[in-house]
PDB file of N, CA and C in Angstrom:
ATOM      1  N   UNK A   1       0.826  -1.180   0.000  1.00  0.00           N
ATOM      2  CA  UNK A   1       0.000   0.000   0.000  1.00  0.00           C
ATOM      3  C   UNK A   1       0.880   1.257   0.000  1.00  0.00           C
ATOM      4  N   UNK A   2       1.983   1.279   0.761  1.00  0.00           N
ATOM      5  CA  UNK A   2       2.643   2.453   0.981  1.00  0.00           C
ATOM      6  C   UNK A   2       3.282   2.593  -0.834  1.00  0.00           C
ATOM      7  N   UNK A   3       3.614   2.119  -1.445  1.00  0.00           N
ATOM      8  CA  UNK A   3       4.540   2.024  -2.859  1.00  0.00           C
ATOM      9  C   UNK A   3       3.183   2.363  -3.396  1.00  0.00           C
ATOM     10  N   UNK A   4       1.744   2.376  -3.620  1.00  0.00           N
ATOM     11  CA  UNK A   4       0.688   2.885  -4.264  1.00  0.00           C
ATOM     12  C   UNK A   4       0.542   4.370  -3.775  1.00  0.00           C
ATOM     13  N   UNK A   5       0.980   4.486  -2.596  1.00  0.00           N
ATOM     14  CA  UNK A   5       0.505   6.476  -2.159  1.00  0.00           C
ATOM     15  C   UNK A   5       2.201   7.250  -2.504  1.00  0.00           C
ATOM     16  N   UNK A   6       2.995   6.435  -2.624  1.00  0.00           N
ATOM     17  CA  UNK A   6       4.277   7.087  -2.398  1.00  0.00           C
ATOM     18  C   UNK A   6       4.430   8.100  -4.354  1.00  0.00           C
ATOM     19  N   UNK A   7       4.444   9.479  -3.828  1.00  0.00           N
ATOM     20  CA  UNK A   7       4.730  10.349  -5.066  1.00  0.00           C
ATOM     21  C   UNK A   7       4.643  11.452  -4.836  1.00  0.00           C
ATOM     22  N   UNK A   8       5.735  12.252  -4.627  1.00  0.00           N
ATOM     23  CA  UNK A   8       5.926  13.802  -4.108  1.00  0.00           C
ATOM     24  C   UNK A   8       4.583  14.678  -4.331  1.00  0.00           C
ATOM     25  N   UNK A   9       4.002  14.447  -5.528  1.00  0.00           N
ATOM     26  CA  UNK A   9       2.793  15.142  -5.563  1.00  0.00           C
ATOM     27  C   UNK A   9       1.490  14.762  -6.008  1.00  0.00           C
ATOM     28  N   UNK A  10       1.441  13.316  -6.662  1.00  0.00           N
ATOM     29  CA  UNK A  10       0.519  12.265  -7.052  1.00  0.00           C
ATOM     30  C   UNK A  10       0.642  11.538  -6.213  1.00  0.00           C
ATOM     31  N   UNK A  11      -0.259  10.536  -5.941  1.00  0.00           N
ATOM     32  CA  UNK A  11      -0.298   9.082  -5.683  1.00  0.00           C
ATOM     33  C   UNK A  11      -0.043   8.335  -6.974  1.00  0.00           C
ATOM     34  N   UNK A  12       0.569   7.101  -7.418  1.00  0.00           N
ATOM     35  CA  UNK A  12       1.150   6.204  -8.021  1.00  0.00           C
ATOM     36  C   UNK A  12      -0.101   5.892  -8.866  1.00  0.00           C
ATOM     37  N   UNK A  13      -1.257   5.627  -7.528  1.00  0.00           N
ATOM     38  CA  UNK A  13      -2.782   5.137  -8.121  1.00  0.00           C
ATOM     39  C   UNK A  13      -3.619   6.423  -8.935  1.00  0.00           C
ATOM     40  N   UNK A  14      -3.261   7.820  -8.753  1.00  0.00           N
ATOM     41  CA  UNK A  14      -3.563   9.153  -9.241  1.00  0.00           C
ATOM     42  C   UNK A  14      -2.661   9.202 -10.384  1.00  0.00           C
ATOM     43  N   UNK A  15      -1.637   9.148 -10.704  1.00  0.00           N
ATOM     44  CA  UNK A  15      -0.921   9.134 -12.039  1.00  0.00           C
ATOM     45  C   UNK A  15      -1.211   7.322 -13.043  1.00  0.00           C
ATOM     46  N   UNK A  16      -1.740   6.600 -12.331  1.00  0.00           N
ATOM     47  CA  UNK A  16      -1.954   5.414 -12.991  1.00  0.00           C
ATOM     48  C   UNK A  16      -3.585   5.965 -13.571  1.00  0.00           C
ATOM     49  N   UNK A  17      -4.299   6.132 -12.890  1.00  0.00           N
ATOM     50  CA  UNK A  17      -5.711   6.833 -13.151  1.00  0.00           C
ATOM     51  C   UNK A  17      -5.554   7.437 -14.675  1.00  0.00           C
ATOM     52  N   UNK A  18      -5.111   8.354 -14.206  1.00  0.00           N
ATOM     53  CA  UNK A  18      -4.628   9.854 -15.105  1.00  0.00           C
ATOM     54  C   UNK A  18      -4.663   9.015 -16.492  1.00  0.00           C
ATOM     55  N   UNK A  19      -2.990   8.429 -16.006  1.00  0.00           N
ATOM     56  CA  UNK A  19      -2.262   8.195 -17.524  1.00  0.00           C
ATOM     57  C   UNK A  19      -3.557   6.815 -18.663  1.00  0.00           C
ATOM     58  N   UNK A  20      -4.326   6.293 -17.834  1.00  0.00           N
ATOM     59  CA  UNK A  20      -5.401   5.260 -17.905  1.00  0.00           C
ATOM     60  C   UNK A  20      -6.411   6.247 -19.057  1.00  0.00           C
ATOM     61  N   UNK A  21      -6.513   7.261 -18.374  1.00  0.00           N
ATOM     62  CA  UNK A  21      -8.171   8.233 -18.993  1.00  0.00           C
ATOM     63  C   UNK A  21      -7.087   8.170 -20.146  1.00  0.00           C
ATOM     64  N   UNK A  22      -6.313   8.851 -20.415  1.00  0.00           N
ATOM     65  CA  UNK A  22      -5.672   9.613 -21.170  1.00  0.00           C
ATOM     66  C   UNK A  22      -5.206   8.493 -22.836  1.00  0.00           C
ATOM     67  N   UNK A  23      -5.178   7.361 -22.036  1.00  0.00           N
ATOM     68  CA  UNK A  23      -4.943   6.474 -23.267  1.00  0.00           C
ATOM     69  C   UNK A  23      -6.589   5.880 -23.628  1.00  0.00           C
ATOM     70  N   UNK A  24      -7.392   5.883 -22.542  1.00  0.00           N
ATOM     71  CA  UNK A  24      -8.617   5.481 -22.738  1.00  0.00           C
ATOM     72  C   UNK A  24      -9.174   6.473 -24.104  1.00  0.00           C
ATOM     73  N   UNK A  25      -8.957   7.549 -23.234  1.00  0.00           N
ATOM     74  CA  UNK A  25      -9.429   9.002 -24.499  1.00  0.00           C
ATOM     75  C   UNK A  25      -9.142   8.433 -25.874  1.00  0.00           C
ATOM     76  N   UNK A  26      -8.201   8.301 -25.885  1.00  0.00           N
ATOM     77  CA  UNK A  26      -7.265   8.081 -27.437  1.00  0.00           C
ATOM     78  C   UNK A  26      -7.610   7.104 -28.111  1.00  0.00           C
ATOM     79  N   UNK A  27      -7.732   5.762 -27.426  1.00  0.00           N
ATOM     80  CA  UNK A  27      -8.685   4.596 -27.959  1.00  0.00           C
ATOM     81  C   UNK A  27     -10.099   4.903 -28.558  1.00  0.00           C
ATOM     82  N   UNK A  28     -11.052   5.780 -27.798  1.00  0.00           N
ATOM     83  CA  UNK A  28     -11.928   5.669 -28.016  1.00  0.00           C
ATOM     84  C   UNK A  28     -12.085   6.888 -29.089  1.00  0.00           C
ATOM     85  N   UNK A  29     -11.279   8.468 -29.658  1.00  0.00           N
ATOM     86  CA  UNK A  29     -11.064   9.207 -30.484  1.00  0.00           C
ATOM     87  C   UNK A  29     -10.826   8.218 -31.745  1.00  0.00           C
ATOM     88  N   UNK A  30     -10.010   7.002 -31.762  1.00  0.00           N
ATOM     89  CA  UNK A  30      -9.661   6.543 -32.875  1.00  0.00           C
ATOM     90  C   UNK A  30     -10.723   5.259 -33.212  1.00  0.00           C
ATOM     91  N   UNK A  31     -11.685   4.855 -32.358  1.00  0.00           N
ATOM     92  CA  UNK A  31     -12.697   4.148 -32.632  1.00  0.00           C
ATOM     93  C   UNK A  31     -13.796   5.105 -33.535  1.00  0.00           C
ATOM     94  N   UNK A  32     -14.265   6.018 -32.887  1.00  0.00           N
ATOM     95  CA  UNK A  32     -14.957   7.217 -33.370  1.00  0.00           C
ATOM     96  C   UNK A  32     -14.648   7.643 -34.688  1.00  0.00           C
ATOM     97  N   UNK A  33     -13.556   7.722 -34.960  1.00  0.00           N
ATOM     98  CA  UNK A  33     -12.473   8.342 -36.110  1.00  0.00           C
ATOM     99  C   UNK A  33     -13.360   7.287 -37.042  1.00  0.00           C
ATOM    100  N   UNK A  34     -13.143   5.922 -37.012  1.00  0.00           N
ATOM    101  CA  UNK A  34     -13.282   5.197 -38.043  1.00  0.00           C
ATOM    102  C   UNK A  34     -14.487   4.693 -38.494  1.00  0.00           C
ATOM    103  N   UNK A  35     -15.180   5.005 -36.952  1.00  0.00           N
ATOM    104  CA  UNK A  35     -16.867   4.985 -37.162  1.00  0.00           C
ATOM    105  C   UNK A  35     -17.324   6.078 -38.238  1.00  0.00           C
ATOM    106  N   UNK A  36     -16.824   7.288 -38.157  1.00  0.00           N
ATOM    107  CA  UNK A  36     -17.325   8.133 -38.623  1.00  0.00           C
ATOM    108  C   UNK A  36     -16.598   8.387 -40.064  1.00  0.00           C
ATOM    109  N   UNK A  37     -15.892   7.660 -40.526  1.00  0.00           N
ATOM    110  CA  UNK A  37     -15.507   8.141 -41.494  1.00  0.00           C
ATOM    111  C   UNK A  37     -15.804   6.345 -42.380  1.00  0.00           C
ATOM    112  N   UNK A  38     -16.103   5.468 -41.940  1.00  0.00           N
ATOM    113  CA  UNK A  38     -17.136   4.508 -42.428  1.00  0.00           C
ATOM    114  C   UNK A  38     -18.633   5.291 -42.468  1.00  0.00           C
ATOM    115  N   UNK A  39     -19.222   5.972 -41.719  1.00  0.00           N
ATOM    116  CA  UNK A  39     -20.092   6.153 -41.914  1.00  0.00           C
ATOM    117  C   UNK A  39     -20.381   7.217 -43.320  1.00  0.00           C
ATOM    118  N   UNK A  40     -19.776   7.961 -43.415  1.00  0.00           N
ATOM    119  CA  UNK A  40     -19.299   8.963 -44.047  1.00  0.00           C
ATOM    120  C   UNK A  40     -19.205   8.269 -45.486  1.00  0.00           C
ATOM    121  N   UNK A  41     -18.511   7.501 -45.859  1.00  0.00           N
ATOM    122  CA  UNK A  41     -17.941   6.761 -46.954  1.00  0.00           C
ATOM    123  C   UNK A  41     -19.368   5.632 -47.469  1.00  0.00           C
ATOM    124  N   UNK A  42     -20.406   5.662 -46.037  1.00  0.00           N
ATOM    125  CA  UNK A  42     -21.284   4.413 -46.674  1.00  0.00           C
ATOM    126  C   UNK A  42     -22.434   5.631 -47.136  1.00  0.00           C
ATOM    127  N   UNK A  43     -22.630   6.577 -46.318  1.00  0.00           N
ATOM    128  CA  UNK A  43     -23.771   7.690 -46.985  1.00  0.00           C
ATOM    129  C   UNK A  43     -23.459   8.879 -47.983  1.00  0.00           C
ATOM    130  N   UNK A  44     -22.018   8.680 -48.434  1.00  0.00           N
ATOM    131  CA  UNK A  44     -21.639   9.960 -49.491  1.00  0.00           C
ATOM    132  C   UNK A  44     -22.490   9.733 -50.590  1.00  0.00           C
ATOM    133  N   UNK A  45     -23.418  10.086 -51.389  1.00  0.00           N
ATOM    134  CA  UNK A  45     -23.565   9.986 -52.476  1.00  0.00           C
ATOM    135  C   UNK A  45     -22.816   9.566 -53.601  1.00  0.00           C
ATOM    136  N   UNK A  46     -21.860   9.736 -53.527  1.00  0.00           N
ATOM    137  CA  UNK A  46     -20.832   9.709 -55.050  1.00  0.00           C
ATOM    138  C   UNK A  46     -20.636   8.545 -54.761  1.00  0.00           C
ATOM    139  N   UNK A  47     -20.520   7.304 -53.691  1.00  0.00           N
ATOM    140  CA  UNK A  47     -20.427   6.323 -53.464  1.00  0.00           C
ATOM    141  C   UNK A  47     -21.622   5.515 -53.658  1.00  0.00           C
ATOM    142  N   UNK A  48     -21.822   4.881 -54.820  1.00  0.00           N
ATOM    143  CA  UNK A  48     -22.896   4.392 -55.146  1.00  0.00           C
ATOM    144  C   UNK A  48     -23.085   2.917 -55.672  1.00  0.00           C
ATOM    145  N   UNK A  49     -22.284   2.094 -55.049  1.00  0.00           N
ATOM    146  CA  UNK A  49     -22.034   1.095 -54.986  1.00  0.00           C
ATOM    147  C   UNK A  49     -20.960   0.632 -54.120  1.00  0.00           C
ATOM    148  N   UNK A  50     -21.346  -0.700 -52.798  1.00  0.00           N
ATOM    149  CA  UNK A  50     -20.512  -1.052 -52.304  1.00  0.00           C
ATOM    150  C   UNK A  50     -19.242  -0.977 -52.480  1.00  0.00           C
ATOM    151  N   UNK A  51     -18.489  -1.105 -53.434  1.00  0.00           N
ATOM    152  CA  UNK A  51     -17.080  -1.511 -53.632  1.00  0.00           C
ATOM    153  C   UNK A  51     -16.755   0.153 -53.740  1.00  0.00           C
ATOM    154  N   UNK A  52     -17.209   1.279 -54.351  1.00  0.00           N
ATOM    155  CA  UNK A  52     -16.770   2.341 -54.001  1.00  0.00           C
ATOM    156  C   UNK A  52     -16.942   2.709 -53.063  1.00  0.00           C
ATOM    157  N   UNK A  53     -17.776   2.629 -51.879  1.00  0.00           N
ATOM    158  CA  UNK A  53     -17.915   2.664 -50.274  1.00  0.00           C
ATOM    159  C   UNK A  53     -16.907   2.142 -49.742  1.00  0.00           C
ATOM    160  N   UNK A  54     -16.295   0.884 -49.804  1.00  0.00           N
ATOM    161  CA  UNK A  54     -15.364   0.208 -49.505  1.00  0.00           C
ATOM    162  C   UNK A  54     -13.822   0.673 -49.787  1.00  0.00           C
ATOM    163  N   UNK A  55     -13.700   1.641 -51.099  1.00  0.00           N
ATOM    164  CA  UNK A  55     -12.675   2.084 -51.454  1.00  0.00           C
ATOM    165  C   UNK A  55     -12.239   3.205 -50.691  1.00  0.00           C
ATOM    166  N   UNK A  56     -13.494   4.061 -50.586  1.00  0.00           N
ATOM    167  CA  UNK A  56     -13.476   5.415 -49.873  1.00  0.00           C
ATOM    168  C   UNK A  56     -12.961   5.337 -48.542  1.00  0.00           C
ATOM    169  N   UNK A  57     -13.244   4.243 -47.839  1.00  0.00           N
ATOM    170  CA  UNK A  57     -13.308   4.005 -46.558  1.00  0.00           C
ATOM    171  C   UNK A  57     -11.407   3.504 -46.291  1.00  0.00           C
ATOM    172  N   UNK A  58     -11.267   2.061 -47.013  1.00  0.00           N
ATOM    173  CA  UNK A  58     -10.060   1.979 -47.750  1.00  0.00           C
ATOM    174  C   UNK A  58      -8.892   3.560 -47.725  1.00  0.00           C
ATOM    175  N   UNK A  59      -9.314   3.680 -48.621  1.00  0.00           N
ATOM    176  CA  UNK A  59      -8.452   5.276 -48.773  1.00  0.00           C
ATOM    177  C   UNK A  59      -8.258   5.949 -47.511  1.00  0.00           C
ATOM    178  N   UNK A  60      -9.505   6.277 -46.566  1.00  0.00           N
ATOM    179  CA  UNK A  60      -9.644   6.984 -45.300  1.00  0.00           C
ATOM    180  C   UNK A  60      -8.384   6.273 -44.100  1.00  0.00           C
ATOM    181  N   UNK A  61      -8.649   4.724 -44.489  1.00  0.00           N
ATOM    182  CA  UNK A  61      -8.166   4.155 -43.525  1.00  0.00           C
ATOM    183  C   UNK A  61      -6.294   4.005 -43.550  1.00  0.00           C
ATOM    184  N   UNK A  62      -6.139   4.377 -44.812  1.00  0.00           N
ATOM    185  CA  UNK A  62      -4.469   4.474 -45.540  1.00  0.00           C
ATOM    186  C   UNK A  62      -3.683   5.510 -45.271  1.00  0.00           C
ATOM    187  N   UNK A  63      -4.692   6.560 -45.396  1.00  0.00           N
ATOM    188  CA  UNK A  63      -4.055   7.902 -45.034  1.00  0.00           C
ATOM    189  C   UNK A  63      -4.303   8.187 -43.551  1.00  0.00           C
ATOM    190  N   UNK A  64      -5.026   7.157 -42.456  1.00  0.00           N
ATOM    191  CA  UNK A  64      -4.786   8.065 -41.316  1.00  0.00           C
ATOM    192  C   UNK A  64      -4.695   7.032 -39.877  1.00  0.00           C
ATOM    193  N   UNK A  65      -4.603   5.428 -40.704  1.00  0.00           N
ATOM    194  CA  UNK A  65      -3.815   4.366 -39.923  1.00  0.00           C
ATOM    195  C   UNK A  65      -2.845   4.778 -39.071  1.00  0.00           C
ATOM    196  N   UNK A  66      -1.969   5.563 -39.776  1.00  0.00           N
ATOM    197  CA  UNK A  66      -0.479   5.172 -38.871  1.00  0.00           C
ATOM    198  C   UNK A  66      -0.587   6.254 -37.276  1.00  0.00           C
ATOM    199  N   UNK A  67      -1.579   7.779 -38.469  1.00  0.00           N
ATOM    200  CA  UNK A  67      -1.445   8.480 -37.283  1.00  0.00           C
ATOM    201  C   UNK A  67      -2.392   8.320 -36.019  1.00  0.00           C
ATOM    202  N   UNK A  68      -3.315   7.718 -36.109  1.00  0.00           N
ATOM    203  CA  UNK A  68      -4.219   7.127 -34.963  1.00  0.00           C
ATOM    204  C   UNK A  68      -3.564   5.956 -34.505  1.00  0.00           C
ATOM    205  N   UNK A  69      -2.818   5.070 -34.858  1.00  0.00           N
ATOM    206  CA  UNK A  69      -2.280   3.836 -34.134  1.00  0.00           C
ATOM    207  C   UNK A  69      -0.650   5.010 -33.369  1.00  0.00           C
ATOM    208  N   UNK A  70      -0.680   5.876 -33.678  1.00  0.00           N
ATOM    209  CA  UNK A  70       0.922   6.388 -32.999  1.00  0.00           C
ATOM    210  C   UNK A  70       0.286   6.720 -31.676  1.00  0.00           C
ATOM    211  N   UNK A  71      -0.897   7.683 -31.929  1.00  0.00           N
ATOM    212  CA  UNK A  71      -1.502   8.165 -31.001  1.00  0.00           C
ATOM    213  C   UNK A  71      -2.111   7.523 -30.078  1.00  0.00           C
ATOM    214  N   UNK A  72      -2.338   6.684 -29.910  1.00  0.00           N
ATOM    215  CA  UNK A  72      -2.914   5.439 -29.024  1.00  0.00           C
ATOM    216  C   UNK A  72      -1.524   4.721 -28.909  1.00  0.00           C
ATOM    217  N   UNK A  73      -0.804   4.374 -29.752  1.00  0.00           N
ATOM    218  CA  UNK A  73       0.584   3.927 -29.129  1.00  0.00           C
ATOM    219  C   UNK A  73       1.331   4.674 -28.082  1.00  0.00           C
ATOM    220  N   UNK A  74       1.418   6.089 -28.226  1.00  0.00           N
ATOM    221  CA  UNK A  74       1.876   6.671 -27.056  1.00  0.00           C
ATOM    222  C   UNK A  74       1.271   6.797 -26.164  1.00  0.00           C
ATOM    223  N   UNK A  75       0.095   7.252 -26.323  1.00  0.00           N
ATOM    224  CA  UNK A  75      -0.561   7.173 -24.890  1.00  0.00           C
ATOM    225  C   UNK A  75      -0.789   5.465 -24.124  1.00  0.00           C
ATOM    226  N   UNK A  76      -0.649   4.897 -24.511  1.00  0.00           N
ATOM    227  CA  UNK A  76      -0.237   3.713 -24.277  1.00  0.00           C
ATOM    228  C   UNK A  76       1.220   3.516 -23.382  1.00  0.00           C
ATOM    229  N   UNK A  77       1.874   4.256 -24.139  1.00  0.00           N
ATOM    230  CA  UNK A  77       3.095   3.839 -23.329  1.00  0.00           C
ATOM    231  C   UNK A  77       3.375   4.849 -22.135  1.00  0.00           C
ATOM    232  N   UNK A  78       2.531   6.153 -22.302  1.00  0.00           N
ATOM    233  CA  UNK A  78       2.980   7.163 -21.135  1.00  0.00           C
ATOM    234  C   UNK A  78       2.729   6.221 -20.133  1.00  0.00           C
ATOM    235  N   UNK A  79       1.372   5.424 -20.238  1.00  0.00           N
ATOM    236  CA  UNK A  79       0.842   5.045 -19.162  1.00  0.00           C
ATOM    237  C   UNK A  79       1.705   3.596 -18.734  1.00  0.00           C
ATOM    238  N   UNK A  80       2.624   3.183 -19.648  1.00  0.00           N
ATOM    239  CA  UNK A  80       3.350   2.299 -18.878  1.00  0.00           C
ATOM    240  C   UNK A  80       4.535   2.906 -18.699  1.00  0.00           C
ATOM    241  N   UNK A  81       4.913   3.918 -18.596  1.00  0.00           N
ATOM    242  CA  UNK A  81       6.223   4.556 -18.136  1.00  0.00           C
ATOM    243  C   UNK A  81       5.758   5.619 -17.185  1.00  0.00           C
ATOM    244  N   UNK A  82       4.677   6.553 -17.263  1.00  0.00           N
ATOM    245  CA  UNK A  82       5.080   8.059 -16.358  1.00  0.00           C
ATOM    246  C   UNK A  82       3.773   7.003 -15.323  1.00  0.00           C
ATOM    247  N   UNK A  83       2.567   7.028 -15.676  1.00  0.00           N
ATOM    248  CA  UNK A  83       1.366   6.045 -14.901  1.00  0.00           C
ATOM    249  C   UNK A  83       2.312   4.509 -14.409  1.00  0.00           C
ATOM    250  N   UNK A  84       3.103   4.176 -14.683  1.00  0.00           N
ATOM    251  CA  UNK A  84       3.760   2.798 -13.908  1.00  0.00           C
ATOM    252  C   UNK A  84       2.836   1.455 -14.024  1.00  0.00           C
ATOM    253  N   UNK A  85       2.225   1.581 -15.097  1.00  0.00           N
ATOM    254  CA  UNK A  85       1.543   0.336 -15.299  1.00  0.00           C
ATOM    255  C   UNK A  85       1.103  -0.859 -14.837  1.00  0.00           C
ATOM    256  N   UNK A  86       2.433  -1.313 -15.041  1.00  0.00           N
ATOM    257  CA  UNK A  86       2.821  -2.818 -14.631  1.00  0.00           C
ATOM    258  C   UNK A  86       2.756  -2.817 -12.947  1.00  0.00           C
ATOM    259  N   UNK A  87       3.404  -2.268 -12.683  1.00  0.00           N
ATOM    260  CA  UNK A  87       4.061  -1.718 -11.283  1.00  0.00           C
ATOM    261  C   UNK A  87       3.114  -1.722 -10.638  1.00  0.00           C
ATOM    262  N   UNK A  88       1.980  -0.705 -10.807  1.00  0.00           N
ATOM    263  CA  UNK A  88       0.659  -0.145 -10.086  1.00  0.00           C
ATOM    264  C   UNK A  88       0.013  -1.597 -10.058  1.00  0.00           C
ATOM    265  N   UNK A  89      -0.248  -1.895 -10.962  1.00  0.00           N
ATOM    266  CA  UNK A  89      -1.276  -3.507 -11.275  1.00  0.00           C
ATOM    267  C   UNK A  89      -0.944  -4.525 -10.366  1.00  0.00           C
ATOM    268  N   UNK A  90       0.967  -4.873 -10.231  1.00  0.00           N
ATOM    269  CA  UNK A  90       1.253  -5.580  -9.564  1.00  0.00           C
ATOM    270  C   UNK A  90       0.888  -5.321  -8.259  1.00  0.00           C
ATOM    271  N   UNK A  91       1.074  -4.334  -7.550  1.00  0.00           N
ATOM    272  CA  UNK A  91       0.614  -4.021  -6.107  1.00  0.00           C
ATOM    273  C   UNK A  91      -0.999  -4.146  -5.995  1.00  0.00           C
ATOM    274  N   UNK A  92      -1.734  -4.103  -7.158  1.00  0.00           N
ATOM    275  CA  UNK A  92      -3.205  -4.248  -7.006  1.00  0.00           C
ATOM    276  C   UNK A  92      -3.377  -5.730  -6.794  1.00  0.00           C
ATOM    277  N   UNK A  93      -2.607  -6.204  -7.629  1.00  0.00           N
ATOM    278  CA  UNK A  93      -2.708  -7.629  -7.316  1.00  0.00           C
ATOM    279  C   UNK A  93      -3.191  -8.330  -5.959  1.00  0.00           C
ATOM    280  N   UNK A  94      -1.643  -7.736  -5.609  1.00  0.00           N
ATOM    281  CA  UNK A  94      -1.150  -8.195  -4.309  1.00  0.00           C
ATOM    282  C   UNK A  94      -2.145  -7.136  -2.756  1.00  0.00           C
ATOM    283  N   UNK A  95      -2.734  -6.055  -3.319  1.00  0.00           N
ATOM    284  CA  UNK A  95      -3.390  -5.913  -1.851  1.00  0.00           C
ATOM    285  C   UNK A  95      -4.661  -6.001  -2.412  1.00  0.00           C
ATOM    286  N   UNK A  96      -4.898  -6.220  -3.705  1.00  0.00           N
ATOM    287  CA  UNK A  96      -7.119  -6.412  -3.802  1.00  0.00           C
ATOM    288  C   UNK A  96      -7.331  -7.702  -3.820  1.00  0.00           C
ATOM    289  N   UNK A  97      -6.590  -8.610  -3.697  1.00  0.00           N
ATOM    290  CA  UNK A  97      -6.439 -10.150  -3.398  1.00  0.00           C
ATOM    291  C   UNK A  97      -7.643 -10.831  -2.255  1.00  0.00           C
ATOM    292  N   UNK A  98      -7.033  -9.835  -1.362  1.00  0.00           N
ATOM    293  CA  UNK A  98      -7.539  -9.879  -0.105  1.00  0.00           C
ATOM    294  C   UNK A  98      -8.727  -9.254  -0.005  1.00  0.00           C
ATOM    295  N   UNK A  99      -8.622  -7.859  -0.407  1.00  0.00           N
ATOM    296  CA  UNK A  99      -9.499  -7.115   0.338  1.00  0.00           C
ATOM    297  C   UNK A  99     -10.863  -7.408  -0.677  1.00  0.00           C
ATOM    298  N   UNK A 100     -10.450  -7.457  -2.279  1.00  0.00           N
ATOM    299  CA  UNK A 100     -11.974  -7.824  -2.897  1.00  0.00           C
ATOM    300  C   UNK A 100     -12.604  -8.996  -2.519  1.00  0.00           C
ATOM    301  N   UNK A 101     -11.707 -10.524  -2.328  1.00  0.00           N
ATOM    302  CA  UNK A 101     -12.689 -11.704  -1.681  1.00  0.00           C
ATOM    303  C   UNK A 101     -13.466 -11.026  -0.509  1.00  0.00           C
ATOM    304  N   UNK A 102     -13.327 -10.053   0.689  1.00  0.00           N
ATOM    305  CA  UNK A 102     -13.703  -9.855   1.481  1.00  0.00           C
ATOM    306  C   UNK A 102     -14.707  -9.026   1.260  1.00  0.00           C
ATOM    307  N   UNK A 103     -14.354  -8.005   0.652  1.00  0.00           N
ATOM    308  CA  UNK A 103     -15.921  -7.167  -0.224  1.00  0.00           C
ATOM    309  C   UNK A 103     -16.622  -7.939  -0.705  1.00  0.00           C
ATOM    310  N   UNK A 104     -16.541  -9.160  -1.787  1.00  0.00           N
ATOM    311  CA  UNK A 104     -17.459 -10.185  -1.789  1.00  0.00           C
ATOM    312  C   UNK A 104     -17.953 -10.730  -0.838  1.00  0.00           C
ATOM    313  N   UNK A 105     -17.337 -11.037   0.031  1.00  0.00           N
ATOM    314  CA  UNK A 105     -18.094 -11.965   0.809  1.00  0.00           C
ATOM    315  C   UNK A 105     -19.081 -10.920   1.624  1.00  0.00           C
ATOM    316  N   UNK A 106     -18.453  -9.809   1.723  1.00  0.00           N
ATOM    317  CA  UNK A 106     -19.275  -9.104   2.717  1.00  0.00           C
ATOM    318  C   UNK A 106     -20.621  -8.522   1.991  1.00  0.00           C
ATOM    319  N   UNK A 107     -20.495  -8.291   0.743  1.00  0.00           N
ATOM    320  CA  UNK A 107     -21.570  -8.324  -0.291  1.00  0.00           C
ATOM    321  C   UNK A 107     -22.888  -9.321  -0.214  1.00  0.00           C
ATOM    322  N   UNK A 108     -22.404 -10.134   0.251  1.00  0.00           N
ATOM    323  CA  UNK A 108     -23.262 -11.548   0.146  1.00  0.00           C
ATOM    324  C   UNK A 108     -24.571 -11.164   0.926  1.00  0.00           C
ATOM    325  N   UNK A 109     -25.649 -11.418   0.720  1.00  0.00           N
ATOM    326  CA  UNK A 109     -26.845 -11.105   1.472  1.00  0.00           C
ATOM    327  C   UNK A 109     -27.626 -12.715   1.261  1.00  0.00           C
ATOM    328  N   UNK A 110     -27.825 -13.017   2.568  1.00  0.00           N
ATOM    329  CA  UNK A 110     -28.622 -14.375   2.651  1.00  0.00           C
ATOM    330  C   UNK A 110     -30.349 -14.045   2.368  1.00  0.00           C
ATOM    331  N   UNK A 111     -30.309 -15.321   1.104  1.00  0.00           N
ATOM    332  CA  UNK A 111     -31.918 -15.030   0.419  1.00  0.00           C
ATOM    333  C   UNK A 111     -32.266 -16.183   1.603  1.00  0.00           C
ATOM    334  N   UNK A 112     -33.798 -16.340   1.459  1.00  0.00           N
ATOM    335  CA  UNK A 112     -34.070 -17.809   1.762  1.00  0.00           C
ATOM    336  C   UNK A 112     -34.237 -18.582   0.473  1.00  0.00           C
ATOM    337  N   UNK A 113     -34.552 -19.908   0.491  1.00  0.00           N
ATOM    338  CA  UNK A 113     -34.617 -21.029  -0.901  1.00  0.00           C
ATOM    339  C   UNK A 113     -36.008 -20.232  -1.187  1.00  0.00           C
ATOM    340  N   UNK A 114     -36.556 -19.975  -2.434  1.00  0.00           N
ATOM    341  CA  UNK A 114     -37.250 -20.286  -3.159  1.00  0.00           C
ATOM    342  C   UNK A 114     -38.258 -21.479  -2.792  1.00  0.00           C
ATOM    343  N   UNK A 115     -39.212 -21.401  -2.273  1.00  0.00           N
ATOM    344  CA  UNK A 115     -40.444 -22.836  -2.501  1.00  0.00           C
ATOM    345  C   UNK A 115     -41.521 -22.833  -3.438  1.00  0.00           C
ATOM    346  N   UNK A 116     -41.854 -23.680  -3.727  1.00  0.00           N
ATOM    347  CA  UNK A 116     -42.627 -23.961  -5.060  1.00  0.00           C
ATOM    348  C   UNK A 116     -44.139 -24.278  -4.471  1.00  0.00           C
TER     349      UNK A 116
END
């Protein structure tokens, strides 16, 4: 627990958070990206047959692959270098081990059986 709060001005679990949204953001900008520019490519008019829908989309996806996979690649990696990734997870491991079986169990609310 102490290695999860320890950070001159974050907590470990506050910069793991952070760096988490931040690649989350980016995932979901480049899901969007491709939704919308499929969508775009299936309702253009000038696209008037599947295979030119398919091309358009094609084309969309050629010219802007690399820069949406960089962008989600880095934010990806801030979060396993400045957020501590691995690091953070491992200590989750090791203290929600315990404490979530126990939130389960303490969760538990006794029904009675069901009779017919």
């Amino acid at each position: 627990m102490d290695y999860l709060k320890e950070e001159p001005t974050k907590s470990r679990v506050d910069l793991y958070r952070e760096k988490q949204t931040l690649y989350t953001d980016a995932f979901e900008r480049k899901t969007k990206a491709y939704h919308d520019a499929l969508a775009h490519a299936t309702s253009d008019p000038r696209n008037t047959t599947s295979d030119l829908q398919r091309a358009a989309y094609g084309k969309w996806v050629a010219e802007n692959y690399e820069a949406y996979n960089s962008l989600v690649q880095a934010a990806y990696m801030t979060w396993v270098t400045i957020g501590k990734k691995e690091e953070v997870e491992y200590y989750f491991s090791i203290v929600d081990n315990d404490s979530a079986m126990s939130r389960v169990n303490a969760s538990k609310v006794w029904m009675p059986p069901l009779v017919d």
